[in-house]
N, C-alpha and C. Protein backbone atom coordinates (compact mmCIF):
# COMPACT_ATOMS: atom_id res chain seq x y z
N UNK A 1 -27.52 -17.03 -71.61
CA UNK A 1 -28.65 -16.17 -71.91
C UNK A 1 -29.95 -16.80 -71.41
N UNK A 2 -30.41 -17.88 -71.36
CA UNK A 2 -31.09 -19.02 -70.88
C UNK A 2 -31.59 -18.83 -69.51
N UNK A 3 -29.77 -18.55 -68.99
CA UNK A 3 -30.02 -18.45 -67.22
C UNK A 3 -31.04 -17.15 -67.07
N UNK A 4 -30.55 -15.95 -67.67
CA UNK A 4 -30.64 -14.73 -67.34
C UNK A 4 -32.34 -14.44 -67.87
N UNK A 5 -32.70 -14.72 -69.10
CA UNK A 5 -34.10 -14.88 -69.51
C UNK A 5 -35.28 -14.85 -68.23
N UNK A 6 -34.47 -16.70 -67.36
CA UNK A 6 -35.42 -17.32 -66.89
C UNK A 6 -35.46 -16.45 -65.57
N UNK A 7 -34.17 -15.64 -65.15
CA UNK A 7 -33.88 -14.83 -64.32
C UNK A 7 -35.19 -13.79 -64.19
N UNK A 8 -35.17 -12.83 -65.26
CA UNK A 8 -36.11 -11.98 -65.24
C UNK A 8 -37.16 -12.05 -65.41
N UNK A 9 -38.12 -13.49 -66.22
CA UNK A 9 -39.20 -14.08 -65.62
C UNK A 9 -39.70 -14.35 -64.31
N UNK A 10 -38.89 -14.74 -63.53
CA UNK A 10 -38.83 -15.47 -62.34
C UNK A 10 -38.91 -14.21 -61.33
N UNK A 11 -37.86 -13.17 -61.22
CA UNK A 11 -38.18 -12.09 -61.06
C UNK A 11 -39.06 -11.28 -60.77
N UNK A 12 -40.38 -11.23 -61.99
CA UNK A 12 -41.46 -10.80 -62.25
C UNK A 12 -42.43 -10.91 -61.41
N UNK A 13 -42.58 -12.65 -61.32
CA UNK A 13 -43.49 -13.64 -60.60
C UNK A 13 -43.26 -12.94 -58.68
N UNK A 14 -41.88 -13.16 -59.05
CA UNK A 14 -40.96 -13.25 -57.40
C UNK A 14 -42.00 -11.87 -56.78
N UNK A 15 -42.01 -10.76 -57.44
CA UNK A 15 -43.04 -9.57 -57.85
C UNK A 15 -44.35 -9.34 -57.19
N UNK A 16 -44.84 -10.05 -58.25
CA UNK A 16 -45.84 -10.56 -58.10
C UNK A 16 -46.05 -11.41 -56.78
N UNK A 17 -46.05 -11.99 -56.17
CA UNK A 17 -45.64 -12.84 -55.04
C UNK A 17 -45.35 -12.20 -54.19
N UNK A 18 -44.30 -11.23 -53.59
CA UNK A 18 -44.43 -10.15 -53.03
C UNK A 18 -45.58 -9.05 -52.67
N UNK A 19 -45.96 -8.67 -53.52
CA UNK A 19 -46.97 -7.81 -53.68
C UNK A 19 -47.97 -8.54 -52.99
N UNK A 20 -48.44 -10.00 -53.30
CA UNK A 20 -49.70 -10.75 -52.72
C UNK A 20 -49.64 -10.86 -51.30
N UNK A 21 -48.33 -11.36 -51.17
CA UNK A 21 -47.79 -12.04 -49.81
C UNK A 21 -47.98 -10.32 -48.87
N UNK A 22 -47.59 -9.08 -49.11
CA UNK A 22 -47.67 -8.10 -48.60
C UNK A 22 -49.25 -7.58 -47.91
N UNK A 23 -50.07 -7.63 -49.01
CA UNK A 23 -51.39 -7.74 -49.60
C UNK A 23 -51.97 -8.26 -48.63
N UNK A 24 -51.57 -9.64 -48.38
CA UNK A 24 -51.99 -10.67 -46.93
C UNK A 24 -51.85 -10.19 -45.96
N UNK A 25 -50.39 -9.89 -45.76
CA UNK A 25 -50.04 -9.70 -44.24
C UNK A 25 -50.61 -8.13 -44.02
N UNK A 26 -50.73 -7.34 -44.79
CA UNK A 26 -51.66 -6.00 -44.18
C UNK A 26 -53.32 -6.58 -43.86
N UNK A 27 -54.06 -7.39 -44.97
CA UNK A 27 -54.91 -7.46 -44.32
C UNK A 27 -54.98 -8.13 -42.75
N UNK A 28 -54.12 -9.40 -42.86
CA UNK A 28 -54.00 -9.45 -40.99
C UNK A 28 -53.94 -9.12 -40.35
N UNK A 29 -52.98 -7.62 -40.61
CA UNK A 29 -52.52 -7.10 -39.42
C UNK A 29 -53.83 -5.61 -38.71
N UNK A 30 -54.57 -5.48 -40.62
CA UNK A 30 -55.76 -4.77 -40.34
C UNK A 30 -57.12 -5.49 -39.47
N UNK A 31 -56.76 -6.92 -39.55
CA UNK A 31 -57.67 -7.69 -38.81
C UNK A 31 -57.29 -7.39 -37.15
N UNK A 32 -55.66 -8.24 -36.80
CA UNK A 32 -55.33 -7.86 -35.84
C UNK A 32 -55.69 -6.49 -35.08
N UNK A 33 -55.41 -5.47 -35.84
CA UNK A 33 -55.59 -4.00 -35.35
C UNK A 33 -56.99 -4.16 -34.66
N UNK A 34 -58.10 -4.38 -35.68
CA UNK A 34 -59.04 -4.10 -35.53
C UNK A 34 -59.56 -4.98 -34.43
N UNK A 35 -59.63 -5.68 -33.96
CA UNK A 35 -59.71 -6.77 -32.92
C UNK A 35 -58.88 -6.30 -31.58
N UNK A 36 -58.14 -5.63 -31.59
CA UNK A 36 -57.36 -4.99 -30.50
C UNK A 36 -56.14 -5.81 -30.00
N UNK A 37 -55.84 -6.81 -31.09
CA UNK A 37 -54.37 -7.74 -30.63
C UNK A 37 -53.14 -6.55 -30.86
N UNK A 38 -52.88 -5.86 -31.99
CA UNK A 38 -52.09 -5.12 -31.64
C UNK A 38 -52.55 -3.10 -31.74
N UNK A 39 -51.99 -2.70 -31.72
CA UNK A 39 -51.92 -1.17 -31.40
C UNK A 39 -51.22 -0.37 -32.02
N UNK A 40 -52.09 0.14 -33.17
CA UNK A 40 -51.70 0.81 -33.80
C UNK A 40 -51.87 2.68 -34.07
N UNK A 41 -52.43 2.78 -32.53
CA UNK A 41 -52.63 4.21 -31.74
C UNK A 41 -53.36 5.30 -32.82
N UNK A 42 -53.27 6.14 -32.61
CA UNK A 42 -53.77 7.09 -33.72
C UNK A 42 -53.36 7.55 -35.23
N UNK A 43 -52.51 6.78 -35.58
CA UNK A 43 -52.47 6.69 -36.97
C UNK A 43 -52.93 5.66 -37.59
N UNK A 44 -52.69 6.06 -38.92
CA UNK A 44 -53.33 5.32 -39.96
C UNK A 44 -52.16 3.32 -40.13
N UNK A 45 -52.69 2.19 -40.38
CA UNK A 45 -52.26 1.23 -40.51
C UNK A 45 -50.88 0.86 -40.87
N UNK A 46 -50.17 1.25 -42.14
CA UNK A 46 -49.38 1.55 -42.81
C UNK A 46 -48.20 2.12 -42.23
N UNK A 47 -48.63 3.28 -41.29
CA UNK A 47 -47.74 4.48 -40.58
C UNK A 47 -46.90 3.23 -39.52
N UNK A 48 -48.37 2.26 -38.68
CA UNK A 48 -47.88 1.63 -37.45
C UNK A 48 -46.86 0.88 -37.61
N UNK A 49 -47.32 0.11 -39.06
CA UNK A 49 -46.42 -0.81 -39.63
C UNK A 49 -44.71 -0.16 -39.79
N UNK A 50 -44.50 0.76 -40.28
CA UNK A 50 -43.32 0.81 -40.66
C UNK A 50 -42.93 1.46 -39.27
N UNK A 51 -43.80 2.01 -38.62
CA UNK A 51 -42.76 2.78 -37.43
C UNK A 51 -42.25 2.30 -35.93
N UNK A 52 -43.16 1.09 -35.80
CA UNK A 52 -42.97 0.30 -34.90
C UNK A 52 -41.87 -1.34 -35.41
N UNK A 53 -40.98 -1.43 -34.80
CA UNK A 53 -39.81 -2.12 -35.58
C UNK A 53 -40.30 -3.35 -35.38
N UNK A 54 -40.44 -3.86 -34.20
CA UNK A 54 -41.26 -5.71 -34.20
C UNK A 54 -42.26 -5.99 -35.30
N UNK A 55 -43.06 -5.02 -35.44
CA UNK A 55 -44.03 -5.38 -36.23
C UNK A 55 -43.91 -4.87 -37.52
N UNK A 56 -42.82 -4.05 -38.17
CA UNK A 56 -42.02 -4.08 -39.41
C UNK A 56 -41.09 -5.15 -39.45
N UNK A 57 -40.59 -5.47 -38.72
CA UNK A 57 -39.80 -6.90 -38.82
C UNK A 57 -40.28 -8.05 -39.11
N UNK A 58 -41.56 -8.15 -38.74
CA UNK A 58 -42.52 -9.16 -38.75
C UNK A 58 -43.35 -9.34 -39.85
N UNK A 59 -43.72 -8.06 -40.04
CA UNK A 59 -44.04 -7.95 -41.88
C UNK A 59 -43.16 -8.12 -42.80
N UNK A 60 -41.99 -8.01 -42.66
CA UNK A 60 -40.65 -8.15 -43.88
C UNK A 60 -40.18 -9.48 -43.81
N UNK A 61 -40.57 -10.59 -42.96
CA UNK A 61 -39.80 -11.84 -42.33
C UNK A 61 -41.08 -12.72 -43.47
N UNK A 62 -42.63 -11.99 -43.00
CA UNK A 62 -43.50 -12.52 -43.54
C UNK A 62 -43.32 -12.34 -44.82
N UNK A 63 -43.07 -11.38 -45.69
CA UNK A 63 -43.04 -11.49 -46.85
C UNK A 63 -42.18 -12.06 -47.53
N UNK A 64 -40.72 -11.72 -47.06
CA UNK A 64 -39.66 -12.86 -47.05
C UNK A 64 -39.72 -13.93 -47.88
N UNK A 65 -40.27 -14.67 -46.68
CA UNK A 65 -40.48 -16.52 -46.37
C UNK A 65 -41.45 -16.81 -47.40
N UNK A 66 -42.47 -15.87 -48.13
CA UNK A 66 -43.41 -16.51 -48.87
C UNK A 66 -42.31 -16.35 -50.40
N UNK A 67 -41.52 -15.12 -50.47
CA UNK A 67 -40.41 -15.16 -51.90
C UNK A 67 -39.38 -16.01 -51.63
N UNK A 68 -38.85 -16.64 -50.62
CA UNK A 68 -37.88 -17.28 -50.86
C UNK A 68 -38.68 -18.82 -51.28
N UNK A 69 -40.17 -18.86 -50.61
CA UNK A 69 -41.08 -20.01 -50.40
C UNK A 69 -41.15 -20.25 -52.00
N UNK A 70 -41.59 -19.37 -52.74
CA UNK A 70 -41.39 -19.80 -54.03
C UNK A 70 -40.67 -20.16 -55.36
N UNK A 71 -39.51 -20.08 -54.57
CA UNK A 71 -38.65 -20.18 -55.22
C UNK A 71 -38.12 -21.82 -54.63
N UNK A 72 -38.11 -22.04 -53.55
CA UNK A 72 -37.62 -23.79 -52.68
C UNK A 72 -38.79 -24.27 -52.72
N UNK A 73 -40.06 -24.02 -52.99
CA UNK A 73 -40.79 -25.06 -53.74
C UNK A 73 -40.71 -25.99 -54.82
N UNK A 74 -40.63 -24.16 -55.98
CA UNK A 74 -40.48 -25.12 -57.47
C UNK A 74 -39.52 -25.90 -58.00
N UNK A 75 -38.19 -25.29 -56.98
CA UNK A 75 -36.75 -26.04 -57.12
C UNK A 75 -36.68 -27.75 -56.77
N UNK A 76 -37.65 -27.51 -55.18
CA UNK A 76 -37.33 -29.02 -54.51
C UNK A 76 -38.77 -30.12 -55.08
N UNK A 77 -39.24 -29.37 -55.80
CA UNK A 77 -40.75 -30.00 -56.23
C UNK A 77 -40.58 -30.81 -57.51
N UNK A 78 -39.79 -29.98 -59.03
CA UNK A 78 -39.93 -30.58 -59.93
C UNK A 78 -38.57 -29.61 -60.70
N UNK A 79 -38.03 -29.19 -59.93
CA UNK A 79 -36.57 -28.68 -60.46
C UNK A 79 -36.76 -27.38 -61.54
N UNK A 80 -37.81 -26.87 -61.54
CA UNK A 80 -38.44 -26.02 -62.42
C UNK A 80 -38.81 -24.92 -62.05
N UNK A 81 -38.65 -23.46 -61.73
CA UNK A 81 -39.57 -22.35 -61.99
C UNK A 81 -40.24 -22.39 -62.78
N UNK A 82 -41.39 -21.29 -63.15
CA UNK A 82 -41.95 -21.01 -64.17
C UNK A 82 -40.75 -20.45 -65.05
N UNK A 83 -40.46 -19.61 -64.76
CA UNK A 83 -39.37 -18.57 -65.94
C UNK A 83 -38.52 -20.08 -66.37
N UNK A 84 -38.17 -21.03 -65.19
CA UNK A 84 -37.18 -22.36 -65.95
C UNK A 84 -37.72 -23.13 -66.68
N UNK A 85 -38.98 -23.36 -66.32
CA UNK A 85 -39.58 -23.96 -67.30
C UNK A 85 -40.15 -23.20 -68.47
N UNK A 86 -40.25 -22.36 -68.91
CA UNK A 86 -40.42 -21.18 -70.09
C UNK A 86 -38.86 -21.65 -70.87
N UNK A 87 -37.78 -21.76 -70.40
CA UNK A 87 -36.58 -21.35 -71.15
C UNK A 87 -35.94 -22.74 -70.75
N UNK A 88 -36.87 -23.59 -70.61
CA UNK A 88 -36.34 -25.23 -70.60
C UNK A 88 -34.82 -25.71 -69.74
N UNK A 89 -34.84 -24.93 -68.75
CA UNK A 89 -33.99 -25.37 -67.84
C UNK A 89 -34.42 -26.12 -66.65
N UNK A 90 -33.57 -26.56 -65.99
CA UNK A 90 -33.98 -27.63 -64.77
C UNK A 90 -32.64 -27.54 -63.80
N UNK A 91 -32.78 -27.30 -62.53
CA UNK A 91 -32.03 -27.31 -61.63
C UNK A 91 -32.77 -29.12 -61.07
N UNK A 92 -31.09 -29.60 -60.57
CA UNK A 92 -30.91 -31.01 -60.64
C UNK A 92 -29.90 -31.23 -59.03
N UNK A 93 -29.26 -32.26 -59.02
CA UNK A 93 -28.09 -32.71 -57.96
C UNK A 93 -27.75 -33.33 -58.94
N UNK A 94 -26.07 -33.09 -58.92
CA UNK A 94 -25.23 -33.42 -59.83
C UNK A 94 -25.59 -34.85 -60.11
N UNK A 95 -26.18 -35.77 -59.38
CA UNK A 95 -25.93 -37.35 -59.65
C UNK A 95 -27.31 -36.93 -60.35
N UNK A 96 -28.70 -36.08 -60.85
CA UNK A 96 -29.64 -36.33 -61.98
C UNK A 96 -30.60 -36.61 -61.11
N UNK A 97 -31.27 -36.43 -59.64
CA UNK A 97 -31.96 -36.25 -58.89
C UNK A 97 -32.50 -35.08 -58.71
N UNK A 98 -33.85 -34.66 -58.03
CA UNK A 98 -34.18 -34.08 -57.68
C UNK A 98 -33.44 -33.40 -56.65
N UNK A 99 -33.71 -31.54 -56.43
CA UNK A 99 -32.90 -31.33 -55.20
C UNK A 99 -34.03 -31.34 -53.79
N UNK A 100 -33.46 -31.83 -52.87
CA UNK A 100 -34.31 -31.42 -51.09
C UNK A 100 -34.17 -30.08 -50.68
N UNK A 101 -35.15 -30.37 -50.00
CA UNK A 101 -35.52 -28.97 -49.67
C UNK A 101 -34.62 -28.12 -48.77
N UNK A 102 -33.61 -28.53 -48.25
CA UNK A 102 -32.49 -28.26 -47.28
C UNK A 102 -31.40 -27.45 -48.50
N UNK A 103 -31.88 -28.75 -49.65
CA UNK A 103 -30.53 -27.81 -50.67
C UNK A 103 -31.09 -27.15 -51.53
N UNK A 104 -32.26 -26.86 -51.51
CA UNK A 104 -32.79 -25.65 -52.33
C UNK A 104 -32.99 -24.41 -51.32
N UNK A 105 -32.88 -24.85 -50.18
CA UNK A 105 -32.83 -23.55 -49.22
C UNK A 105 -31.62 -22.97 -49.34
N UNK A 106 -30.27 -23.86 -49.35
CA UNK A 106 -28.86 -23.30 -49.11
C UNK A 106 -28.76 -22.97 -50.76
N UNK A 107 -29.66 -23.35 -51.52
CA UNK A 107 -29.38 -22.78 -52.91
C UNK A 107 -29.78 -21.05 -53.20
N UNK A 108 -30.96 -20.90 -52.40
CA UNK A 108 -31.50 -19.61 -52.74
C UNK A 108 -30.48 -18.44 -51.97
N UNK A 109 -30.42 -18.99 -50.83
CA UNK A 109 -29.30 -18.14 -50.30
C UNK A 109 -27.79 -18.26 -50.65
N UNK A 110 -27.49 -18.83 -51.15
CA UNK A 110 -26.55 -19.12 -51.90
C UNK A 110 -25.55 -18.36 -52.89
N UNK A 111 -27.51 -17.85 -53.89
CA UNK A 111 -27.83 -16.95 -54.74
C UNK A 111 -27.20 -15.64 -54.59
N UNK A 112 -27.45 -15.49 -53.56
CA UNK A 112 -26.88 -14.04 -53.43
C UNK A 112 -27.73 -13.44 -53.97
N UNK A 113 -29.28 -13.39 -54.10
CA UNK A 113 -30.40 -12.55 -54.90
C UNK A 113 -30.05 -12.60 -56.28
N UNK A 114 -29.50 -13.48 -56.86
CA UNK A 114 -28.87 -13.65 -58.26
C UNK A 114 -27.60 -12.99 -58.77
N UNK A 115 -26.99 -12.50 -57.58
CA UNK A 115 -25.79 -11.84 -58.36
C UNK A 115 -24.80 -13.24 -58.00
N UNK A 116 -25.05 -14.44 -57.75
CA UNK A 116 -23.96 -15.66 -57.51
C UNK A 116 -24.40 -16.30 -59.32
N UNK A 117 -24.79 -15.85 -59.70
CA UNK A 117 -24.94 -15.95 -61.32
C UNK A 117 -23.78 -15.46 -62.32
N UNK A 118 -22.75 -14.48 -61.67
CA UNK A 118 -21.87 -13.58 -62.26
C UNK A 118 -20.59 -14.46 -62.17
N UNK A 119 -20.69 -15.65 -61.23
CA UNK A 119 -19.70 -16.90 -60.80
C UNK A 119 -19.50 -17.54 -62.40
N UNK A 120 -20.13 -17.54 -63.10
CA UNK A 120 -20.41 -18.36 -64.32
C UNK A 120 -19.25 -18.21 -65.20
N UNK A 121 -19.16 -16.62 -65.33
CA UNK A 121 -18.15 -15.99 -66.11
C UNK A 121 -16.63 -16.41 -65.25
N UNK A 122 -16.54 -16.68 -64.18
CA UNK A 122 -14.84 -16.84 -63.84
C UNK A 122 -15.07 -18.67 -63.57
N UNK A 123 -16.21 -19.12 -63.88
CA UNK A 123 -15.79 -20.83 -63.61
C UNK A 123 -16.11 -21.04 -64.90
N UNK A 124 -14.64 -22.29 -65.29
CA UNK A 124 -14.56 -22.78 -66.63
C UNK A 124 -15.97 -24.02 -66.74
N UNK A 125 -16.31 -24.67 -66.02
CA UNK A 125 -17.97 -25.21 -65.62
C UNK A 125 -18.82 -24.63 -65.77
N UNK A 126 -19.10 -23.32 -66.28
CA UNK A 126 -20.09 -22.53 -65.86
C UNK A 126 -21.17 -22.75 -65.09
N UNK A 127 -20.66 -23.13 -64.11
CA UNK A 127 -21.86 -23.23 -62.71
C UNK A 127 -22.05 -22.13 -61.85
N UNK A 128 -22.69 -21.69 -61.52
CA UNK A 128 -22.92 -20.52 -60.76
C UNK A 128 -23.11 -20.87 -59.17
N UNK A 129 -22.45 -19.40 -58.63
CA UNK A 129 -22.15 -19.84 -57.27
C UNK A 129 -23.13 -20.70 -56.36
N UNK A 130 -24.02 -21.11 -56.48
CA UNK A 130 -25.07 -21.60 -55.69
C UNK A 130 -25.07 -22.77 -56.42
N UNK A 131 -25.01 -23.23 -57.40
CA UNK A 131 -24.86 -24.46 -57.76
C UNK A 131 -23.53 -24.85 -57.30
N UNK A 132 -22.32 -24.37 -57.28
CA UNK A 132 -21.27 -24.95 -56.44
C UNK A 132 -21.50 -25.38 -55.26
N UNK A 133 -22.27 -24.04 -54.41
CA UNK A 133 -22.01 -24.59 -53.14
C UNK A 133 -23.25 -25.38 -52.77
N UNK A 134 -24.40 -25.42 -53.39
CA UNK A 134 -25.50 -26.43 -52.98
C UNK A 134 -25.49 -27.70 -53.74
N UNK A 135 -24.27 -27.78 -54.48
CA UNK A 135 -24.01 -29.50 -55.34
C UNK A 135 -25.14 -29.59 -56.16
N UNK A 136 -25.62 -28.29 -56.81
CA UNK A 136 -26.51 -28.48 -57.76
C UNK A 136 -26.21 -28.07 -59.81
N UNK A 137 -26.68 -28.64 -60.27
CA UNK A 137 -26.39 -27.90 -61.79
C UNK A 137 -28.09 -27.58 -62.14
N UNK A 138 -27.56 -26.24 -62.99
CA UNK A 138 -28.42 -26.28 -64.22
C UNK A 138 -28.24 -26.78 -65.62
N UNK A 139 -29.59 -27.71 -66.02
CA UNK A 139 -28.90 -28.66 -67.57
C UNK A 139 -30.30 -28.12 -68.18
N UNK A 140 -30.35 -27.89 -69.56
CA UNK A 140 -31.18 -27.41 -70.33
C UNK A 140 -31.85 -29.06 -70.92
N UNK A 141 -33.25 -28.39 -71.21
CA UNK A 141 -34.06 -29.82 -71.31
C UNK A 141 -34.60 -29.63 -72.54
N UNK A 142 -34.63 -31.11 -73.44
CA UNK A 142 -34.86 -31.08 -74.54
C UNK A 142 -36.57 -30.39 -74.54
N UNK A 143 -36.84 -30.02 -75.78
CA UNK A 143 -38.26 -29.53 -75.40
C UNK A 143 -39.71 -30.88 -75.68
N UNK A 144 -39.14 -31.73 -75.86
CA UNK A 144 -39.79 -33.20 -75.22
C UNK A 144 -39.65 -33.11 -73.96
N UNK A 145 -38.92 -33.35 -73.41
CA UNK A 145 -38.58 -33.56 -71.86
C UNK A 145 -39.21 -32.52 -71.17
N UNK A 146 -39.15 -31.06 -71.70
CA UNK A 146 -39.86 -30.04 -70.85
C UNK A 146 -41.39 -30.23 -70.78
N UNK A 147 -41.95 -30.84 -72.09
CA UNK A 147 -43.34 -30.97 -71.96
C UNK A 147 -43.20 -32.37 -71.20
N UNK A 148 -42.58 -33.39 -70.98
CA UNK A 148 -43.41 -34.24 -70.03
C UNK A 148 -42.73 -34.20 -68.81
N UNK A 149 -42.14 -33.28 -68.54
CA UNK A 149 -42.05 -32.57 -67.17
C UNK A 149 -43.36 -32.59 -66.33
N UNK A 150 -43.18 -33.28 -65.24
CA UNK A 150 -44.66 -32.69 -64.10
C UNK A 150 -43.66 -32.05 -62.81
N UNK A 151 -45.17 -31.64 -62.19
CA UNK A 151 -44.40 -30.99 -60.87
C UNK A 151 -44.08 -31.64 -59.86
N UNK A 152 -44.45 -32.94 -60.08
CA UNK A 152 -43.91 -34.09 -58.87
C UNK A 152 -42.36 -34.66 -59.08
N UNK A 153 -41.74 -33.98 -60.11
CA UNK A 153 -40.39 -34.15 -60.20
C UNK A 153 -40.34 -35.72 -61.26
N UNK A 154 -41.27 -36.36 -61.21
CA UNK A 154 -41.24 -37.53 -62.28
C UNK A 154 -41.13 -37.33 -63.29
């Protein structure tokens, strides 16, 4: 319940984060437009965006990279989301290390967008698929330990 809590916190943010990261890349691309780097002909901004595929691809890659970005930050930074740190969990490497950023990348994708969470229920470990395959666990932290948690992973 722990996992799933921190799930739909995290979620939220992920959201949120999206929305900003989107937010950005239209104003660029309203910069771009307007400057004449790209061409967005007689329609309105929005229209160019989705109907021209490079530059819908390019907006969805951008927004992407900033949700997956926040998620292989907080992982490879201090083993913590917000939603994990709300519900006192900590993603680790089995030996009680911090994870790198290589295995918090193969962790998010891993994920399967959180349905590698449903792994839990058929492994007697309850590790979820992305912690199998990125050699990571989640261990719940005393709520001492969560408060002297920093984000430098110390």
């Amino acid at each position: 319940m722990r996992r799933f809590g921190a799930i739909i916190y995290d979620f939220l943010i992920a959201v949120a984060v999206y929305m900003f990261a989107g937010a950005i890349g239209f104003a660029i691309a309203a910069v771009l437009s307007s400057v004449g780097v790209i061409d967005v002909g007689e329609g309105d901004l929005a229209a160019a965006i989705s109907e021209q595929a490079w530059l819908s691809n390019l907006y969805q890659a951008w927004i992407a990279f900033w949700v997956v970005g926040f998620y292989v930050w907080f992982w490879s930074r201090g083993g913590q989301t917000l939603g994990m740190r709300a519900w006192r969990l900590k993603v680790q490497h089995v030996n009680g290390q911090c994870i790198s950023l290589p295995r918090a990348i193969t962790r998010f994708f891993a994920s399967l967008l959180g349905l590698g969470n449903l792994f839990i229920l058929l492994n007697k470990d309850k590790r979820a698929l992305q912690d199998t395959l990125s050699e990571t666990e989640v261990v719940v932290l005393s709520m001492q330990a969560n408060q002297l948690k920093n984000w430098n992973g110390v």
